[in-house]
PDB file of N, CA and C in Angstrom:
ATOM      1  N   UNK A   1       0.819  -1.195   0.000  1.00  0.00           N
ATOM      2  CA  UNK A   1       0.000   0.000   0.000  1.00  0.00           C
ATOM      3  C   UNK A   1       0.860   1.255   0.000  1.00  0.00           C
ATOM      4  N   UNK A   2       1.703   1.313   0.518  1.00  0.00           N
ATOM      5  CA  UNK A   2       2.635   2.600   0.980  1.00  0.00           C
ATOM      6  C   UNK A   2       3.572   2.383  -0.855  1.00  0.00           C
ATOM      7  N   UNK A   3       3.571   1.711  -1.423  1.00  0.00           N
ATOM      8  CA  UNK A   3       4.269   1.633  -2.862  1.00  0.00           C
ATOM      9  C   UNK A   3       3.839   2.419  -3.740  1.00  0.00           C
ATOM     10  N   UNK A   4       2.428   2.418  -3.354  1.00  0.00           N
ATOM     11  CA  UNK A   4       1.198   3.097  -4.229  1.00  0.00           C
ATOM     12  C   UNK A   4       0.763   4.067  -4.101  1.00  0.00           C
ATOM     13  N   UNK A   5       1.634   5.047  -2.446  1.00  0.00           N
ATOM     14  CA  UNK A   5       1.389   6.124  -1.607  1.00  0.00           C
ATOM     15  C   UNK A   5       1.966   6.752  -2.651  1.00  0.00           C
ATOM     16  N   UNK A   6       3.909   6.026  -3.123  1.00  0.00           N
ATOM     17  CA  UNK A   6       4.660   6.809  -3.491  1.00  0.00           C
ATOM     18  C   UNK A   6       4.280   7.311  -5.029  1.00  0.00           C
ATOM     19  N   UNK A   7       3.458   6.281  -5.859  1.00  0.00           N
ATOM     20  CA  UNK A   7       3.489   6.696  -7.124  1.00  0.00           C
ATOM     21  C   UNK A   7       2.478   7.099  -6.728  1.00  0.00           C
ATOM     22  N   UNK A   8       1.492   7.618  -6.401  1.00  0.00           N
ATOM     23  CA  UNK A   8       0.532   8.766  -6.492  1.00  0.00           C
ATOM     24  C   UNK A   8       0.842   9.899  -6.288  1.00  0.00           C
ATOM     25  N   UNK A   9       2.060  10.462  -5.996  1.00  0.00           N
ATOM     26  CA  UNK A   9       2.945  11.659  -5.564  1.00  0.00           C
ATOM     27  C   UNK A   9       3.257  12.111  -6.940  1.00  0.00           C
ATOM     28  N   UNK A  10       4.017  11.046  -8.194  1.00  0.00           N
ATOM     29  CA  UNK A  10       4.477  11.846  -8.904  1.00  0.00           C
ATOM     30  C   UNK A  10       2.981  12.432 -10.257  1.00  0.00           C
ATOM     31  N   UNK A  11       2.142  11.627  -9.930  1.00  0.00           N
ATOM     32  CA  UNK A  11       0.582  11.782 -10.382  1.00  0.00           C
ATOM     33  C   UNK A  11       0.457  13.155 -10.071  1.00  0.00           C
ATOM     34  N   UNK A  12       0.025  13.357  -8.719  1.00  0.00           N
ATOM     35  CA  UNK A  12      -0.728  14.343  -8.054  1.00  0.00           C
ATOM     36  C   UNK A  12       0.241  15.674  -8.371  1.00  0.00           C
ATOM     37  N   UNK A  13       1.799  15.607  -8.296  1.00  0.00           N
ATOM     38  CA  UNK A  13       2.203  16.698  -8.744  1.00  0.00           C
ATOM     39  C   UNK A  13       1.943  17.143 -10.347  1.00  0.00           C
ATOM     40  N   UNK A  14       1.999  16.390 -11.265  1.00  0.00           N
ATOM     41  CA  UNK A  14       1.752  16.401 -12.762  1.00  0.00           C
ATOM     42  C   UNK A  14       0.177  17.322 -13.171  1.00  0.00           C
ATOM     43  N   UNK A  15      -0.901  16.396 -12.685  1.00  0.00           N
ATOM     44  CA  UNK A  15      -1.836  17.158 -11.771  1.00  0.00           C
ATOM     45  C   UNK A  15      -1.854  18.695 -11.945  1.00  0.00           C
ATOM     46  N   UNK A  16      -1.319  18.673 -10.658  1.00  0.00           N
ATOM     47  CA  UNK A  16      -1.368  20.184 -10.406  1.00  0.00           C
ATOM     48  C   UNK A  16      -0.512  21.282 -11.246  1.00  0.00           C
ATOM     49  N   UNK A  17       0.746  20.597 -11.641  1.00  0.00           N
ATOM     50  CA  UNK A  17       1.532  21.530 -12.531  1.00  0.00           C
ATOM     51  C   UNK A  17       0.887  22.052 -13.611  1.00  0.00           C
ATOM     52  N   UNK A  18      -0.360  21.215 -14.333  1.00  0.00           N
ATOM     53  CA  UNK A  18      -1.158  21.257 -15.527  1.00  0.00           C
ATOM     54  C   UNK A  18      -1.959  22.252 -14.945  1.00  0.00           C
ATOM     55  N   UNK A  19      -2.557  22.090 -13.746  1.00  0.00           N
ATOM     56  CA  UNK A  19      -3.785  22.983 -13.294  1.00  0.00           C
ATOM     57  C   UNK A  19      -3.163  24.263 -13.154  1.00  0.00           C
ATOM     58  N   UNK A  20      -2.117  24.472 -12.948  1.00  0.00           N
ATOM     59  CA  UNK A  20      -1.311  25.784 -12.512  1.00  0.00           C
ATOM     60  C   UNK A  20      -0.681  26.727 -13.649  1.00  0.00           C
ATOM     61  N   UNK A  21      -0.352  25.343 -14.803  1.00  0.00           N
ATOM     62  CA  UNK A  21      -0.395  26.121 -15.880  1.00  0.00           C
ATOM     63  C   UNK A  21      -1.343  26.444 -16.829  1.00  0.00           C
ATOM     64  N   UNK A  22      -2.157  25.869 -16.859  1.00  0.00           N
ATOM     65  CA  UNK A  22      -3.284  26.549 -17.359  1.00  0.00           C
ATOM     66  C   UNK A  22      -4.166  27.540 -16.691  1.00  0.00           C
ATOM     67  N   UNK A  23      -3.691  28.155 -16.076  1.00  0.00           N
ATOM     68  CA  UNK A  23      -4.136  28.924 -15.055  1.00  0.00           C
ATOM     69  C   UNK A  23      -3.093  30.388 -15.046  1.00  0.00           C
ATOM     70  N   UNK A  24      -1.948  29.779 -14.981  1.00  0.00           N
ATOM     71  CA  UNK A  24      -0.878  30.830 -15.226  1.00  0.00           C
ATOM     72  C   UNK A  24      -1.424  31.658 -16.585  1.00  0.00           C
ATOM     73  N   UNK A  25      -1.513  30.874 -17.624  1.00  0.00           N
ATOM     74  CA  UNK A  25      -1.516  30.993 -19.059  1.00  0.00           C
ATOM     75  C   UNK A  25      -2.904  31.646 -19.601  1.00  0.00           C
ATOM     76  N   UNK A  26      -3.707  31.810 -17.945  1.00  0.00           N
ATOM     77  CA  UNK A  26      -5.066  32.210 -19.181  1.00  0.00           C
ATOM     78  C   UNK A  26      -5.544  33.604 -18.787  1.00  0.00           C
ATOM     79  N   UNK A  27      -4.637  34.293 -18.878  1.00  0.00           N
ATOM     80  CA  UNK A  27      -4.970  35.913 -18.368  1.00  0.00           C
ATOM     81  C   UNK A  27      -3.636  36.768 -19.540  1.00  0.00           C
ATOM     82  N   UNK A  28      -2.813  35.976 -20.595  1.00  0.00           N
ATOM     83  CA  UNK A  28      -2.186  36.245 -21.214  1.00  0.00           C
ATOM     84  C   UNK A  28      -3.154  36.669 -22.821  1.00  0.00           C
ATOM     85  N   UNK A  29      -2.489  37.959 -23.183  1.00  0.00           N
ATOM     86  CA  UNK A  29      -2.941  38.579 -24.114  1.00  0.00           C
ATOM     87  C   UNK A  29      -1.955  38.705 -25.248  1.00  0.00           C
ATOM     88  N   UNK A  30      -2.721  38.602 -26.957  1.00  0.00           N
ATOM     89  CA  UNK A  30      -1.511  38.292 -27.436  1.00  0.00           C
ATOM     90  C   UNK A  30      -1.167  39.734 -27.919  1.00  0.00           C
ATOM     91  N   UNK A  31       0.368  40.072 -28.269  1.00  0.00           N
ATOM     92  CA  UNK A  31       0.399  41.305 -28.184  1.00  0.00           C
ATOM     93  C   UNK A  31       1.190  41.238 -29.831  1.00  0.00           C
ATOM     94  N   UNK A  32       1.598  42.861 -30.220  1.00  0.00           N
ATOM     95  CA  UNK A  32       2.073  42.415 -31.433  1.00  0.00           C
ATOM     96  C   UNK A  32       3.563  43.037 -31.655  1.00  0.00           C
ATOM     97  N   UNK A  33       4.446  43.090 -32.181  1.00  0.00           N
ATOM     98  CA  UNK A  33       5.457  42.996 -32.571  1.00  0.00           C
ATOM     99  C   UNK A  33       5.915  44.368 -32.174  1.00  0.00           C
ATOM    100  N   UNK A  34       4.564  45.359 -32.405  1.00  0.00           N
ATOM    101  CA  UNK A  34       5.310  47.107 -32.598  1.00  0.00           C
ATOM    102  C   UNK A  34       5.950  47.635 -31.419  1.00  0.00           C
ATOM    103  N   UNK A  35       6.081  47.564 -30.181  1.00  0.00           N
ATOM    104  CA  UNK A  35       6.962  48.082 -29.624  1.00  0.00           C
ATOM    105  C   UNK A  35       8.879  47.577 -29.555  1.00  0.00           C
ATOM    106  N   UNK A  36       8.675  46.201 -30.255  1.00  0.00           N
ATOM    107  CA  UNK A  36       9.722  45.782 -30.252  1.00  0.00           C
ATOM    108  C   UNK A  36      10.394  45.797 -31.578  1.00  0.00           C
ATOM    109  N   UNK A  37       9.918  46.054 -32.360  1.00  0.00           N
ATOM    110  CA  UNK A  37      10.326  46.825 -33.692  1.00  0.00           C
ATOM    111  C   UNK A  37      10.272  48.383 -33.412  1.00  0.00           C
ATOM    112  N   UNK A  38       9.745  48.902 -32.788  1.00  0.00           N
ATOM    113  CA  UNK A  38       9.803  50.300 -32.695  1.00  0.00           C
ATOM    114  C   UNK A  38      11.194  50.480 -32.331  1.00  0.00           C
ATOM    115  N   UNK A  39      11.585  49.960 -31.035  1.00  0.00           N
ATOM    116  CA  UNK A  39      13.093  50.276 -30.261  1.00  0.00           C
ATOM    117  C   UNK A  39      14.144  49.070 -31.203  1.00  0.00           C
ATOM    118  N   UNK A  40      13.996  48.494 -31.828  1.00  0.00           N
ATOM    119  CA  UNK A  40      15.009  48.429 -33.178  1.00  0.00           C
ATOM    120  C   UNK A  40      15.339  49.171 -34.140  1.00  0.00           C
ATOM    121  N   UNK A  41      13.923  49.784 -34.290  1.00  0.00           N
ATOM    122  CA  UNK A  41      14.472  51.014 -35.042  1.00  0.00           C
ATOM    123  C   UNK A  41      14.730  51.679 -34.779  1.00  0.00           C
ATOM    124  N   UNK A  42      14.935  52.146 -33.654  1.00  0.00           N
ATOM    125  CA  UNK A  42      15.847  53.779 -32.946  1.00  0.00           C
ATOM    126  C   UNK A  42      17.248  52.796 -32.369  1.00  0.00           C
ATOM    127  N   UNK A  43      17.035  51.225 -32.308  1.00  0.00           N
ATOM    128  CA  UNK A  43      19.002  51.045 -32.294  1.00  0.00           C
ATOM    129  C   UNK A  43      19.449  51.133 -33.495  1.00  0.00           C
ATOM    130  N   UNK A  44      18.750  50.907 -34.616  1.00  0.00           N
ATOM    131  CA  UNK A  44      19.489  50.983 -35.752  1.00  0.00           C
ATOM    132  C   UNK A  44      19.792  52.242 -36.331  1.00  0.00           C
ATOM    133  N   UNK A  45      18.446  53.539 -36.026  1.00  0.00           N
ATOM    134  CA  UNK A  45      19.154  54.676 -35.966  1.00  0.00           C
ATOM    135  C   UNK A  45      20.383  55.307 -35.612  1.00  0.00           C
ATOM    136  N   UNK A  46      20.282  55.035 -34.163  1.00  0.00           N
ATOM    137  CA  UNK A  46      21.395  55.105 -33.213  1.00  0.00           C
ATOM    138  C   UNK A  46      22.500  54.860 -33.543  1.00  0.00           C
ATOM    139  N   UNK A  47      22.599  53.456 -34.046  1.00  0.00           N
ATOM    140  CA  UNK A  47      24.253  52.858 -34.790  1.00  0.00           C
ATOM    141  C   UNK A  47      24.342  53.338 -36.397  1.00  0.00           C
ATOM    142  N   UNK A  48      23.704  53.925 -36.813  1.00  0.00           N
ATOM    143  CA  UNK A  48      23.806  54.702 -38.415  1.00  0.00           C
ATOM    144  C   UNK A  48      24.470  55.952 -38.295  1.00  0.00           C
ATOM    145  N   UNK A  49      24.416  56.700 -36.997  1.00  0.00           N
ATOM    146  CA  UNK A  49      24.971  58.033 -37.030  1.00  0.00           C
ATOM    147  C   UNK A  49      26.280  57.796 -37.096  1.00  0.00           C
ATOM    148  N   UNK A  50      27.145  58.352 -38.389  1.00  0.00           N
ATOM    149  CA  UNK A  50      28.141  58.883 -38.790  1.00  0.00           C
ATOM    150  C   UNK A  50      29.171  59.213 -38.174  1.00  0.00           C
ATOM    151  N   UNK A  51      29.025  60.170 -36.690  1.00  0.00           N
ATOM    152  CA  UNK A  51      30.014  60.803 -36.152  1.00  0.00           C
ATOM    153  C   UNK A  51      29.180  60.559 -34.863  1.00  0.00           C
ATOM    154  N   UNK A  52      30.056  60.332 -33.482  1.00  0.00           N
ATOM    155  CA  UNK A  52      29.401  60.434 -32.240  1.00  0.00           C
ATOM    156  C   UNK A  52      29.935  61.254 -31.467  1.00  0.00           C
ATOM    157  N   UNK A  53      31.177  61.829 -32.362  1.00  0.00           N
ATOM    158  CA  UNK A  53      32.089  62.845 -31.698  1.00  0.00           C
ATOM    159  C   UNK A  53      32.980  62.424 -30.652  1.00  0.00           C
ATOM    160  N   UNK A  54      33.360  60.742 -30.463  1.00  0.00           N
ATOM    161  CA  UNK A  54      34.283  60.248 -29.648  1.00  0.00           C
ATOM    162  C   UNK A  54      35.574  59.856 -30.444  1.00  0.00           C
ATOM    163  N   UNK A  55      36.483  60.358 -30.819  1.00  0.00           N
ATOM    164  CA  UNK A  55      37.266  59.804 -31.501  1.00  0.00           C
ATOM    165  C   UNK A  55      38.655  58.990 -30.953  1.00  0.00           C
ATOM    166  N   UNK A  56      38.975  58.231 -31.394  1.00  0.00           N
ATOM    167  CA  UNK A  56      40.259  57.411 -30.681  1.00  0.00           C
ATOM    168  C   UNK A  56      40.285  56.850 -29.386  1.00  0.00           C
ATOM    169  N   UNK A  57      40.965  56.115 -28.923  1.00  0.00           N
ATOM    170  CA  UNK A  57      40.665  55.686 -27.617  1.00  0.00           C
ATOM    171  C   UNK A  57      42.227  55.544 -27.182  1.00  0.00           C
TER     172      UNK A  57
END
């Protein structure tokens, strides 16, 4: 009986990890790309400028 204690442990956690992630997961909204293309395009601005006025090191 106590054999059957132990494999119901790794059950009951599996279980709950599912319940927890679907739970985690359902208040998520899908979002879209533009703020993270936005700030690529001001690094790529950023690294296009010509002169930064630091010269030599």
């Amino acid at each position: 009986m106590a054999a059957l204690v132990w494999l119901l442990i790794p059950l009951v956690a599996a279980i709950a990890a599912g319940v927890w992630g679907g739970w985690a997961n359902r208040t998520r909204r899908v979002r879209g790309d533009g703020p993270e293309l936005d700030g690529y395009a001001r690094f790529r601005a950023a690294m296009e400028k010509t002169d930064s006025g630091a010269r030599g090191a």
